[in-house]
PDB file of N, CA and C in Angstrom:
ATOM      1  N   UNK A   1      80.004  33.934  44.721  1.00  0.00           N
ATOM      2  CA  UNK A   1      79.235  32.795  45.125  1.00  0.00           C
ATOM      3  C   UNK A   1      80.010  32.072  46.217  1.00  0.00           C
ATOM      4  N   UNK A   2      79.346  31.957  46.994  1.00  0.00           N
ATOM      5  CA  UNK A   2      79.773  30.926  48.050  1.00  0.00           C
ATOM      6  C   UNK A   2      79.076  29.745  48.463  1.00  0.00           C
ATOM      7  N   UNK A   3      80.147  28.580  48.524  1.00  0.00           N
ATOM      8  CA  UNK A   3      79.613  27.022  49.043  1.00  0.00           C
ATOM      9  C   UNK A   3      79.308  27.372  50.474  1.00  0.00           C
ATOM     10  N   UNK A   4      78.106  27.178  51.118  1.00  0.00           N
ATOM     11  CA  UNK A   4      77.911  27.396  52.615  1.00  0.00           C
ATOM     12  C   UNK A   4      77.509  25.667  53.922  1.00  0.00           C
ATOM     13  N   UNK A   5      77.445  24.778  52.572  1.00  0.00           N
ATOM     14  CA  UNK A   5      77.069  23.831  53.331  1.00  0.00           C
ATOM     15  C   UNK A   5      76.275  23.385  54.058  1.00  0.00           C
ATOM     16  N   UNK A   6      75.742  22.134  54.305  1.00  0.00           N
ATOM     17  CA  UNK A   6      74.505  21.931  55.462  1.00  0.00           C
ATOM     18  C   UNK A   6      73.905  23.367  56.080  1.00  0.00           C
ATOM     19  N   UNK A   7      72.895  23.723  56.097  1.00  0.00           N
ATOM     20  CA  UNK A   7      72.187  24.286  56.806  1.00  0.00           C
ATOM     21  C   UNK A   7      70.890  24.127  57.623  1.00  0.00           C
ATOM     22  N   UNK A   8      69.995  24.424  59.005  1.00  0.00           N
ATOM     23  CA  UNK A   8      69.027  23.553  58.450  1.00  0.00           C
ATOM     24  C   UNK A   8      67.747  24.626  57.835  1.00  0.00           C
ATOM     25  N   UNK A   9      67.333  23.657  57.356  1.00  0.00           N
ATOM     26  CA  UNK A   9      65.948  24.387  56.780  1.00  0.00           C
ATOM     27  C   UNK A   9      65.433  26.007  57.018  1.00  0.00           C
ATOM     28  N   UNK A  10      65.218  26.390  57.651  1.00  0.00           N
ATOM     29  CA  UNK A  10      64.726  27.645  57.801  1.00  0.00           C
ATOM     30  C   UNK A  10      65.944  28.717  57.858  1.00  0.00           C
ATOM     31  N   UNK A  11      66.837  28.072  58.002  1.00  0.00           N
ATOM     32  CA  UNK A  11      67.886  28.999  57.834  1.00  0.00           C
ATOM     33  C   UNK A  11      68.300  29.121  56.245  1.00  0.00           C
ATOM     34  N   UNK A  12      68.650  28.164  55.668  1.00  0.00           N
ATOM     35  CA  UNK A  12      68.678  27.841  54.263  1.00  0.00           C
ATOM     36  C   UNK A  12      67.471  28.762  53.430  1.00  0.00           C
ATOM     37  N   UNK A  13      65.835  28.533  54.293  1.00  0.00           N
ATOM     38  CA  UNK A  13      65.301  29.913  53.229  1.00  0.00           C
ATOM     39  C   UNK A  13      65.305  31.153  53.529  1.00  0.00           C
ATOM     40  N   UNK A  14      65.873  31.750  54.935  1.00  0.00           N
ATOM     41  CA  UNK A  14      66.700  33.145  54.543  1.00  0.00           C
ATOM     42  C   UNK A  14      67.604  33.322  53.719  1.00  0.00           C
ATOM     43  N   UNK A  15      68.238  32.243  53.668  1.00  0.00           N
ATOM     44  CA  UNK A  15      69.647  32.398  52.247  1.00  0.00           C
ATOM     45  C   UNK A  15      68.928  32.518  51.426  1.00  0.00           C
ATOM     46  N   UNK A  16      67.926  31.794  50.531  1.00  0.00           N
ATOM     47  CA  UNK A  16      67.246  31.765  49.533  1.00  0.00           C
ATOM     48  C   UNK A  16      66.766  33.244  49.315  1.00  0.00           C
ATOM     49  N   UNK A  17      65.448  33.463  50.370  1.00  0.00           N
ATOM     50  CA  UNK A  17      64.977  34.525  50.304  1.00  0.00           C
ATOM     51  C   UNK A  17      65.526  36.100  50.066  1.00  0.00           C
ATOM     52  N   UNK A  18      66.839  36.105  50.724  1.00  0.00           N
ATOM     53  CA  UNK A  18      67.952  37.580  50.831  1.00  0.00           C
ATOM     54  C   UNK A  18      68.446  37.455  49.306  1.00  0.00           C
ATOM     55  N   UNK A  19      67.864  36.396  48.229  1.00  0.00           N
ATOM     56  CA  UNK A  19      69.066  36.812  46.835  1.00  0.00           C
ATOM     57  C   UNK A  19      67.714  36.831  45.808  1.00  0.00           C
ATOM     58  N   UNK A  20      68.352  37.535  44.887  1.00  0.00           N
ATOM     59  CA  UNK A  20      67.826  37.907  43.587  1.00  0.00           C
ATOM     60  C   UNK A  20      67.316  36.602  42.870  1.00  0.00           C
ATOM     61  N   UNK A  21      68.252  35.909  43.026  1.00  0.00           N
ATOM     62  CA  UNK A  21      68.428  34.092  41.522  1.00  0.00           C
ATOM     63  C   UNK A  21      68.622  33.116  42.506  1.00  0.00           C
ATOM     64  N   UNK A  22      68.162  32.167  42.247  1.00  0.00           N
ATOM     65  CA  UNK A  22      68.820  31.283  43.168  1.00  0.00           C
ATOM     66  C   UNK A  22      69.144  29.602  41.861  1.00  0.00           C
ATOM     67  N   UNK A  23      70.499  29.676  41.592  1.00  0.00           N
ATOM     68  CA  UNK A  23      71.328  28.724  40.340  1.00  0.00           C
ATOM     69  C   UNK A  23      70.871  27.653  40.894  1.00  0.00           C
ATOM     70  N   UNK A  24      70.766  26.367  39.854  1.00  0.00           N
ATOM     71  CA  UNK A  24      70.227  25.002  40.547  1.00  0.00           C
ATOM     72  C   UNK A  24      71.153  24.392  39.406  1.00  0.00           C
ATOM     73  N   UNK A  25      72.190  23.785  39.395  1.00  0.00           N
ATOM     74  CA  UNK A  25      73.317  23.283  38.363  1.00  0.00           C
ATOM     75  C   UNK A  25      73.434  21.377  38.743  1.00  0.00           C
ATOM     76  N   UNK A  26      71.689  21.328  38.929  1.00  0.00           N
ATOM     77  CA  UNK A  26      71.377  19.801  39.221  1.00  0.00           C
ATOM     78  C   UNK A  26      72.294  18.955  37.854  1.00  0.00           C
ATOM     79  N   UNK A  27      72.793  17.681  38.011  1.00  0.00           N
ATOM     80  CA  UNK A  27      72.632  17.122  36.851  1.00  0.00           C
ATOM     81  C   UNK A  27      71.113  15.532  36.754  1.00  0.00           C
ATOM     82  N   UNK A  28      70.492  15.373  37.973  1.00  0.00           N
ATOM     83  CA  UNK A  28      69.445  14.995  38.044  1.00  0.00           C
ATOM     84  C   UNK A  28      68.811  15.316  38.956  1.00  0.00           C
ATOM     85  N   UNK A  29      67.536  15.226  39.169  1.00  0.00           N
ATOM     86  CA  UNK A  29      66.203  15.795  40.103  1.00  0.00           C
ATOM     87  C   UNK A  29      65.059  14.848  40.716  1.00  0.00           C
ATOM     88  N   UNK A  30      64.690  14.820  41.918  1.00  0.00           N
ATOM     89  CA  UNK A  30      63.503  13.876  41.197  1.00  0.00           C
ATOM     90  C   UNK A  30      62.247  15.041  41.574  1.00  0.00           C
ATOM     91  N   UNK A  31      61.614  15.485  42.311  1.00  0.00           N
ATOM     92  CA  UNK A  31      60.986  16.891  42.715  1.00  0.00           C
ATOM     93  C   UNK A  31      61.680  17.716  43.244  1.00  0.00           C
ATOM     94  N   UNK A  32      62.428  19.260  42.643  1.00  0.00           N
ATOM     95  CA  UNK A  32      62.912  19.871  43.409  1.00  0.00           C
ATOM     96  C   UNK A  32      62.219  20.831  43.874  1.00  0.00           C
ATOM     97  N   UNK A  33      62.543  20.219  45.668  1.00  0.00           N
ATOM     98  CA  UNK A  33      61.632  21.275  46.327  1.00  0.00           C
ATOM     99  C   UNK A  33      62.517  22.677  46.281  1.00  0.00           C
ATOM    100  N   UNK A  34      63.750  22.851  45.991  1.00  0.00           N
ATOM    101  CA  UNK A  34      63.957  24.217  46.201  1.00  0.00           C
ATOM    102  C   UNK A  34      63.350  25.338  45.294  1.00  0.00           C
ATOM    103  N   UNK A  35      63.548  24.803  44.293  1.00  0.00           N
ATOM    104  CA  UNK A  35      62.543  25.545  42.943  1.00  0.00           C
ATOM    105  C   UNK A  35      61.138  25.997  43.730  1.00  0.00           C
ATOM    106  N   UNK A  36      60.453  24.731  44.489  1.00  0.00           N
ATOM    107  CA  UNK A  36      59.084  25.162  44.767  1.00  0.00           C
ATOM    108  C   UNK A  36      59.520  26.666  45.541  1.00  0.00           C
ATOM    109  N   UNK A  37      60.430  26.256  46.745  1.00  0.00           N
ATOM    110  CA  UNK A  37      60.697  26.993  47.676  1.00  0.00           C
ATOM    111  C   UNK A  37      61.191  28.678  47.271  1.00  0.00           C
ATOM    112  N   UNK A  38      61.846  28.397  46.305  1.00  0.00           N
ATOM    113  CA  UNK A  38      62.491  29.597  46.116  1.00  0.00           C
ATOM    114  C   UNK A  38      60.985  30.713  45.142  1.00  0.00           C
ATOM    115  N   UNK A  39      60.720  29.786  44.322  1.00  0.00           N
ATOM    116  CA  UNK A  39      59.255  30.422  43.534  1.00  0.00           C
ATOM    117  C   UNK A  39      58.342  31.073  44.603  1.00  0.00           C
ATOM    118  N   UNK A  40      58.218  30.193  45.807  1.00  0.00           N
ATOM    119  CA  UNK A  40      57.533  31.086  47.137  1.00  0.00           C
ATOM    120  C   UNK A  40      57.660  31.980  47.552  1.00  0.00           C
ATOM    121  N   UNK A  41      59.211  31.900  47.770  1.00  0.00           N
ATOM    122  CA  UNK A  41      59.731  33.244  48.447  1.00  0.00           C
ATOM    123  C   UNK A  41      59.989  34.647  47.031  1.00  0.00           C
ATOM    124  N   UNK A  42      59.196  34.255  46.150  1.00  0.00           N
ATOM    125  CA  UNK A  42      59.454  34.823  44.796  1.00  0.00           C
ATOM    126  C   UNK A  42      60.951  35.568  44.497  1.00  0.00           C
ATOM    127  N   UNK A  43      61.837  34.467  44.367  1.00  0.00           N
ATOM    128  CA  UNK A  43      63.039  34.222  44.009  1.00  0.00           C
ATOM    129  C   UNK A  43      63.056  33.798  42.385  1.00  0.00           C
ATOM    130  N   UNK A  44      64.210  34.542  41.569  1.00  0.00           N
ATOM    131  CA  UNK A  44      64.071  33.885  39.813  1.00  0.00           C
ATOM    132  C   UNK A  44      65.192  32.811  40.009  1.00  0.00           C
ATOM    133  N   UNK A  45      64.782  31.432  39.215  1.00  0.00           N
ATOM    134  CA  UNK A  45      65.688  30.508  39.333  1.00  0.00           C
ATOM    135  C   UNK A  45      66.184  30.401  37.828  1.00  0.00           C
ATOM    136  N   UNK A  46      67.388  29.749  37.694  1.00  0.00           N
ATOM    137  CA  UNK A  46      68.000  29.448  36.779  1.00  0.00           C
ATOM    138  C   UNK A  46      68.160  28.038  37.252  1.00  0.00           C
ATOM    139  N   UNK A  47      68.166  26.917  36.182  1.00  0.00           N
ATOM    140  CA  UNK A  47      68.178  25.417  36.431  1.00  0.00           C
ATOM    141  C   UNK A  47      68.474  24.824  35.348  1.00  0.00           C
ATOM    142  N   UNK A  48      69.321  23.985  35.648  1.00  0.00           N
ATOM    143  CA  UNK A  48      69.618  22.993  34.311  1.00  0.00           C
ATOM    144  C   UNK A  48      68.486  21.951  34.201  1.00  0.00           C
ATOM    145  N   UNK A  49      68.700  22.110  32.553  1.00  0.00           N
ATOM    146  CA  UNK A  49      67.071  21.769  31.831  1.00  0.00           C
ATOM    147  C   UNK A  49      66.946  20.027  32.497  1.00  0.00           C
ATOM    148  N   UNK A  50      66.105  19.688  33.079  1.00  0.00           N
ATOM    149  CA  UNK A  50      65.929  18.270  33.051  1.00  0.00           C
ATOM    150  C   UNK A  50      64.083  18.142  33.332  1.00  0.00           C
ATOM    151  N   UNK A  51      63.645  16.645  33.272  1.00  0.00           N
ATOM    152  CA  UNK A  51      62.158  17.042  33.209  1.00  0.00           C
ATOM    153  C   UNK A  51      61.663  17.914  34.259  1.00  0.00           C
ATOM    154  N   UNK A  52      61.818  17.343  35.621  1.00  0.00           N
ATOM    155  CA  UNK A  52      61.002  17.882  36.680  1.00  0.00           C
ATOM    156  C   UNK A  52      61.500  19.634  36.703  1.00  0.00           C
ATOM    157  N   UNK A  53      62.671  20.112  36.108  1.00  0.00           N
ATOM    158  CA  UNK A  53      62.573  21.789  36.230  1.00  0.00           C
ATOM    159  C   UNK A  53      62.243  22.366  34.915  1.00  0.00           C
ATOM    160  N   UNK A  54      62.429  21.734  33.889  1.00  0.00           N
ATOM    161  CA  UNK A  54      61.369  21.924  32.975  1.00  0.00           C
ATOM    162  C   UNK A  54      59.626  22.062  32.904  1.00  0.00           C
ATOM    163  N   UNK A  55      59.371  20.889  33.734  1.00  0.00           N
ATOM    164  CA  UNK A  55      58.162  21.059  34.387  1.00  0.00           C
ATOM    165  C   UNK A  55      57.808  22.352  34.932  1.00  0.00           C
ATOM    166  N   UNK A  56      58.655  22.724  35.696  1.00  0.00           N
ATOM    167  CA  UNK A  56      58.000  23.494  36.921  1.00  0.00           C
ATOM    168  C   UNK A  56      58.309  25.144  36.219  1.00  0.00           C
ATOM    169  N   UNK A  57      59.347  24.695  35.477  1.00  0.00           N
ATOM    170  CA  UNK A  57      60.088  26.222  35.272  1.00  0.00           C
ATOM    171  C   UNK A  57      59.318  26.842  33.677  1.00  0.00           C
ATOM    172  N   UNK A  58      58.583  25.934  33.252  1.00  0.00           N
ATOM    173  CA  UNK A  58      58.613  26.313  31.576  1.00  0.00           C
ATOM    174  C   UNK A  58      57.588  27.632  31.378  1.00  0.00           C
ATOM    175  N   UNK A  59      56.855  28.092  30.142  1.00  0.00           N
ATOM    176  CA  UNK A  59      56.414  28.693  30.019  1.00  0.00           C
ATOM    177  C   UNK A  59      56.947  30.494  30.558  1.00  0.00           C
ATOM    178  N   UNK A  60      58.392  30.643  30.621  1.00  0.00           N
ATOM    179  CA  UNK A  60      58.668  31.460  31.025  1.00  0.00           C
ATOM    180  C   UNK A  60      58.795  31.730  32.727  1.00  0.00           C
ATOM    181  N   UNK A  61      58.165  31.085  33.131  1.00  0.00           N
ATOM    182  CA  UNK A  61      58.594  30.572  34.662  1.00  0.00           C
ATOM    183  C   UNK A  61      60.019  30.582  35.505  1.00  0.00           C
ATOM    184  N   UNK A  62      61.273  30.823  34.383  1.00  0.00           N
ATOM    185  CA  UNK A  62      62.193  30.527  34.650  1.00  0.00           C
ATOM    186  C   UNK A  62      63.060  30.217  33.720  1.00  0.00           C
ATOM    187  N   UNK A  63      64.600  30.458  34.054  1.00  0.00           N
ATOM    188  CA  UNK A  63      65.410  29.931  32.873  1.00  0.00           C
ATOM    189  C   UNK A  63      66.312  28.536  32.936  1.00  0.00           C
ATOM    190  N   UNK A  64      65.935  28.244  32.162  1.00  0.00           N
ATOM    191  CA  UNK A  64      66.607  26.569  32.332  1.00  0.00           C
ATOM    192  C   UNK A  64      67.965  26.357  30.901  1.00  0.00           C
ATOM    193  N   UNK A  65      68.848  25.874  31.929  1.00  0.00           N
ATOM    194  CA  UNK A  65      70.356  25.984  31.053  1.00  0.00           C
ATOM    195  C   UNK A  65      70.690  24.485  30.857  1.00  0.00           C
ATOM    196  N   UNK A  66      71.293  24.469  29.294  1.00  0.00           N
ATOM    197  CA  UNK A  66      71.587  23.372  28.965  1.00  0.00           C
ATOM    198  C   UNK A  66      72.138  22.018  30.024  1.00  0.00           C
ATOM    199  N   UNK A  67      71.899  21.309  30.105  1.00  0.00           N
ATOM    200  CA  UNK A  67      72.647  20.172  30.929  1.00  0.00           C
ATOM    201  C   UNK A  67      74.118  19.732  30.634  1.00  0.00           C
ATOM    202  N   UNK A  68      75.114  20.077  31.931  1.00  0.00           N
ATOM    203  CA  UNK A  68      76.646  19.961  31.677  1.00  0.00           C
ATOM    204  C   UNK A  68      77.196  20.896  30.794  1.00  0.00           C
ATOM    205  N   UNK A  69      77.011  22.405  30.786  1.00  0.00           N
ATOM    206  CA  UNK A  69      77.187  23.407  30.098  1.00  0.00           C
ATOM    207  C   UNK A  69      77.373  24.530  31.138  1.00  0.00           C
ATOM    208  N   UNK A  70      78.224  24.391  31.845  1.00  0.00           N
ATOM    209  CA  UNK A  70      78.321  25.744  33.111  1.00  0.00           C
ATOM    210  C   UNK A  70      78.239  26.847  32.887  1.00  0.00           C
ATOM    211  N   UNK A  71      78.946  27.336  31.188  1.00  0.00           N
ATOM    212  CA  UNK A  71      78.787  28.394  30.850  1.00  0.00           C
ATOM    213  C   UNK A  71      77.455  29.083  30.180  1.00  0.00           C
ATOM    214  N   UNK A  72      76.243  28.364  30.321  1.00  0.00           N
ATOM    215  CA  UNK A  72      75.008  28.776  30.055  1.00  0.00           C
ATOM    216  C   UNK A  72      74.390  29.442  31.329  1.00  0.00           C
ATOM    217  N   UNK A  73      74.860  28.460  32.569  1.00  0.00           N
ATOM    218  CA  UNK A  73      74.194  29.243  33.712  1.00  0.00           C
ATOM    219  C   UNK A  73      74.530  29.992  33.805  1.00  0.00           C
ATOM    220  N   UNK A  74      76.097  30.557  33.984  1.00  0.00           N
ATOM    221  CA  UNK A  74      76.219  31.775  33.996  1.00  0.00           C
ATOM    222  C   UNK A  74      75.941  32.740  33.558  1.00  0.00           C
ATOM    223  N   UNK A  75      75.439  32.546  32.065  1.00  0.00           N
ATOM    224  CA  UNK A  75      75.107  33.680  31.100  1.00  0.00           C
ATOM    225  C   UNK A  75      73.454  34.166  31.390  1.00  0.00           C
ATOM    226  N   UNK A  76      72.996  32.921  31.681  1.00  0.00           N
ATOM    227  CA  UNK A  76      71.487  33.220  32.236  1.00  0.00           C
ATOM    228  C   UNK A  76      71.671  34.135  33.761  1.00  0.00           C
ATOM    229  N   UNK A  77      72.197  34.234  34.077  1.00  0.00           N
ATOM    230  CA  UNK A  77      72.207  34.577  35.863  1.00  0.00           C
ATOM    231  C   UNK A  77      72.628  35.799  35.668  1.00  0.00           C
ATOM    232  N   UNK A  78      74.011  36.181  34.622  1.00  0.00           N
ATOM    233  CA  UNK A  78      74.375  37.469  34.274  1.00  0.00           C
ATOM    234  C   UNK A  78      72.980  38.021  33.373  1.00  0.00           C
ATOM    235  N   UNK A  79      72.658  37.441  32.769  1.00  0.00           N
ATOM    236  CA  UNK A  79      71.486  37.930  32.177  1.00  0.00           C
ATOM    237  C   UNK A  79      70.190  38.496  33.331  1.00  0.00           C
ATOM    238  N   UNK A  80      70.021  37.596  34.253  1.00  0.00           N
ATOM    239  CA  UNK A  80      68.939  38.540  34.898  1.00  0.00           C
ATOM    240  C   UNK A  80      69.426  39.044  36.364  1.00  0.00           C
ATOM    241  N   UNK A  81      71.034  39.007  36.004  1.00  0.00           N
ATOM    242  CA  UNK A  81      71.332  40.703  37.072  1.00  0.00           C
ATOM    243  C   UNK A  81      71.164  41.330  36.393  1.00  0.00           C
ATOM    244  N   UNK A  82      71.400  41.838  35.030  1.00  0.00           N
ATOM    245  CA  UNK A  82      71.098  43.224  34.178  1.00  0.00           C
ATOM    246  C   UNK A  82      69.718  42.984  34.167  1.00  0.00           C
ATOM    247  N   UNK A  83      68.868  42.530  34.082  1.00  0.00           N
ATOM    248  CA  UNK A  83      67.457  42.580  33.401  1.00  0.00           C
ATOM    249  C   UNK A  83      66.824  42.589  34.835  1.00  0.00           C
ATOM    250  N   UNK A  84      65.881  43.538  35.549  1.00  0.00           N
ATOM    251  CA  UNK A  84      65.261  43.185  37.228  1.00  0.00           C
ATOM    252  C   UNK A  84      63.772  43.174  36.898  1.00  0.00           C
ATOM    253  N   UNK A  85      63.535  43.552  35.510  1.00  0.00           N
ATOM    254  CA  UNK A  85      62.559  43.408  34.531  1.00  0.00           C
ATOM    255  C   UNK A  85      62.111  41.994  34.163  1.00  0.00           C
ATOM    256  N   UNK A  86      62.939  41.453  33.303  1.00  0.00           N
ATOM    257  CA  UNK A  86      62.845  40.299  33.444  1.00  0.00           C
ATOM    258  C   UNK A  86      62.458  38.871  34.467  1.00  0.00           C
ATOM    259  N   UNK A  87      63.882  39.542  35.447  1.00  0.00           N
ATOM    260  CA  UNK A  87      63.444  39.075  37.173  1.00  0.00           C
ATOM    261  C   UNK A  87      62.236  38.948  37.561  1.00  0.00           C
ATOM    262  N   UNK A  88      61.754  39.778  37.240  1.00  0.00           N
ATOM    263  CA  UNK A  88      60.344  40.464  38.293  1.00  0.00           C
ATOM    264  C   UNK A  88      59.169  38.911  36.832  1.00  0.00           C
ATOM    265  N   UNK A  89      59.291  39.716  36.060  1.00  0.00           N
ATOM    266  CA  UNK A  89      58.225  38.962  35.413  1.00  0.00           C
ATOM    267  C   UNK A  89      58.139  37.144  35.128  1.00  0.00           C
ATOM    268  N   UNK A  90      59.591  37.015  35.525  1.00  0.00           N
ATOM    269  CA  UNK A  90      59.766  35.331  35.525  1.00  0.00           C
ATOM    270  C   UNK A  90      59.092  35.046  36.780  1.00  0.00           C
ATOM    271  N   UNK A  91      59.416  35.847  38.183  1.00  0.00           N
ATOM    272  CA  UNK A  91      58.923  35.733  39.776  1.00  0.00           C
ATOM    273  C   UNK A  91      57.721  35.527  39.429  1.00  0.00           C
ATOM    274  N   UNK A  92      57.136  36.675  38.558  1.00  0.00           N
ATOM    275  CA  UNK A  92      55.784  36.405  38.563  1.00  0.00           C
ATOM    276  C   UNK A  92      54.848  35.584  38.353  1.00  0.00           C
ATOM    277  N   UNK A  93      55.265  34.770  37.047  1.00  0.00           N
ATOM    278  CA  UNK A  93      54.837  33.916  36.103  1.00  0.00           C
ATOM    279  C   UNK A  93      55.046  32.779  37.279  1.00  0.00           C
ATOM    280  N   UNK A  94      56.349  32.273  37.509  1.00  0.00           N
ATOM    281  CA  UNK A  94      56.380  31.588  38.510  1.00  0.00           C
ATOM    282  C   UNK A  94      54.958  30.934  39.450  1.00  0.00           C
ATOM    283  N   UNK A  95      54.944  32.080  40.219  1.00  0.00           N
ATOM    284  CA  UNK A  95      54.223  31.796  41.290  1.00  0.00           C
ATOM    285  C   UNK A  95      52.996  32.036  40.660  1.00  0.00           C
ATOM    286  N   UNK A  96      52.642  32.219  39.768  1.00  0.00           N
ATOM    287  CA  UNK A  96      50.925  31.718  39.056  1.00  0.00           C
ATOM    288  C   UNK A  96      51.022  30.743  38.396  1.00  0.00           C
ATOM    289  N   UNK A  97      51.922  29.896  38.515  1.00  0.00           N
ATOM    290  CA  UNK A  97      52.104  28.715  37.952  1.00  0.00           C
ATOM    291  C   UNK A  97      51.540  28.250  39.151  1.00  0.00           C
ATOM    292  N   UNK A  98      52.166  28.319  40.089  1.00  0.00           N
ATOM    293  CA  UNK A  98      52.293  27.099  41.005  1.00  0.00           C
ATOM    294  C   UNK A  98      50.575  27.316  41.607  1.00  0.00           C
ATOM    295  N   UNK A  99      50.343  28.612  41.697  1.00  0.00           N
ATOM    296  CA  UNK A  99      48.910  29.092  42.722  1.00  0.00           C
ATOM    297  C   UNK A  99      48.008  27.771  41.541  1.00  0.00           C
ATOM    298  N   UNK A 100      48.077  28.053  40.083  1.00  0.00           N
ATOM    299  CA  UNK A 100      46.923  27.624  39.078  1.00  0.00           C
ATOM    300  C   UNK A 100      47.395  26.027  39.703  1.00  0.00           C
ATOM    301  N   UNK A 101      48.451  25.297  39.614  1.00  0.00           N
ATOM    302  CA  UNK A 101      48.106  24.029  39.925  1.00  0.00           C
ATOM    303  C   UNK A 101      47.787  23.888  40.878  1.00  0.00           C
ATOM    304  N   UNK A 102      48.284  24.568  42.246  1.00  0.00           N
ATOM    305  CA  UNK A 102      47.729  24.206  43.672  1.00  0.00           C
ATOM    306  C   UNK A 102      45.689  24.093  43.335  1.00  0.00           C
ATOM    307  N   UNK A 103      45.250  25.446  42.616  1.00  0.00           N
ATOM    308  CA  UNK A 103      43.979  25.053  42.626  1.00  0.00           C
ATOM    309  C   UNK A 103      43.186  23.821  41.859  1.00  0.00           C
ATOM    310  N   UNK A 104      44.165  23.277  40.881  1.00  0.00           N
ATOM    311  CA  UNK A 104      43.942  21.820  40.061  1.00  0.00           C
ATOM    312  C   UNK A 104      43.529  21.203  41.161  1.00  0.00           C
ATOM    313  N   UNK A 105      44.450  21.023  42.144  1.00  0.00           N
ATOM    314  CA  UNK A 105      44.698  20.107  43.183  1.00  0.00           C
ATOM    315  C   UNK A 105      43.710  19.189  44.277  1.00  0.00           C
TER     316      UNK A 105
END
C-alpha cells in the first residue's frame, strides 16, 4: 500500500479504477463520494462501519470493518484477495444498489 497524496480528480479515479478493493479506514463520513465512485468504477470496498457506509455498503454491498480496529480491515481485504468470487458479487450487488436508488430518485 502506498500513501500517494493530493491528486486531482480524474487522476485519483484511475488509481481507484486499476485496483481490485479500494480500503476506506474513515473514522467519520458525512457522504462518501468515494464509495459512490469506486462502486461505479465497480471496485469492492472495504469501510469502517459508520452510518453513511453502512448505508451505502449494507446488504452485502460491501464489507464494513469495525470502527478503530485496523486489524479487521485487513482481514476483510485479505479476505477478498483470496475470494474474486466474492469480489465480483459484492461489485455486483453494489452497483444495483445504487442503479435501484438512482431510479427512486
Amino acid at each position: 500500500m502506498h500513501y500517494l497524496g493530493y491528486k486531482p480528480r480524474l487522476m485519483a479515479l484511475k488509481y481507484i479504477k486499476g485496483n481490485d478493493i479500494l480500503p476506506l479506514p474513515s473514522r467519520a463520513e458525512g457522504m462518501p463520494i468515494v464509495v459512490l465512485e469506486a462502486v461505479a468504477l465497480k471496485v469492492s470496498v472495504v469501510a469502517t462501519s459508520l452510518a453513511s457506509t453502512r448505508e451505502l455498503l449494507e446488504s452485502e454491498a460491501g464489507v464494513l470493518a469495525v470502527l478503530n480496529d485496523s486489524t479487521t480491515i485487513v482481514r476483510a481485504v485479505d479476505t477478498l484477495i483470496e475470494d474474486s468470487g466474492m469480489r465480483k458479487h459484492m461489485v455486483e450487488r453494489a452497483y444495483e444498489r445504487i442503479l435501484e436508488n438512482s431510479r427512486e430518485e
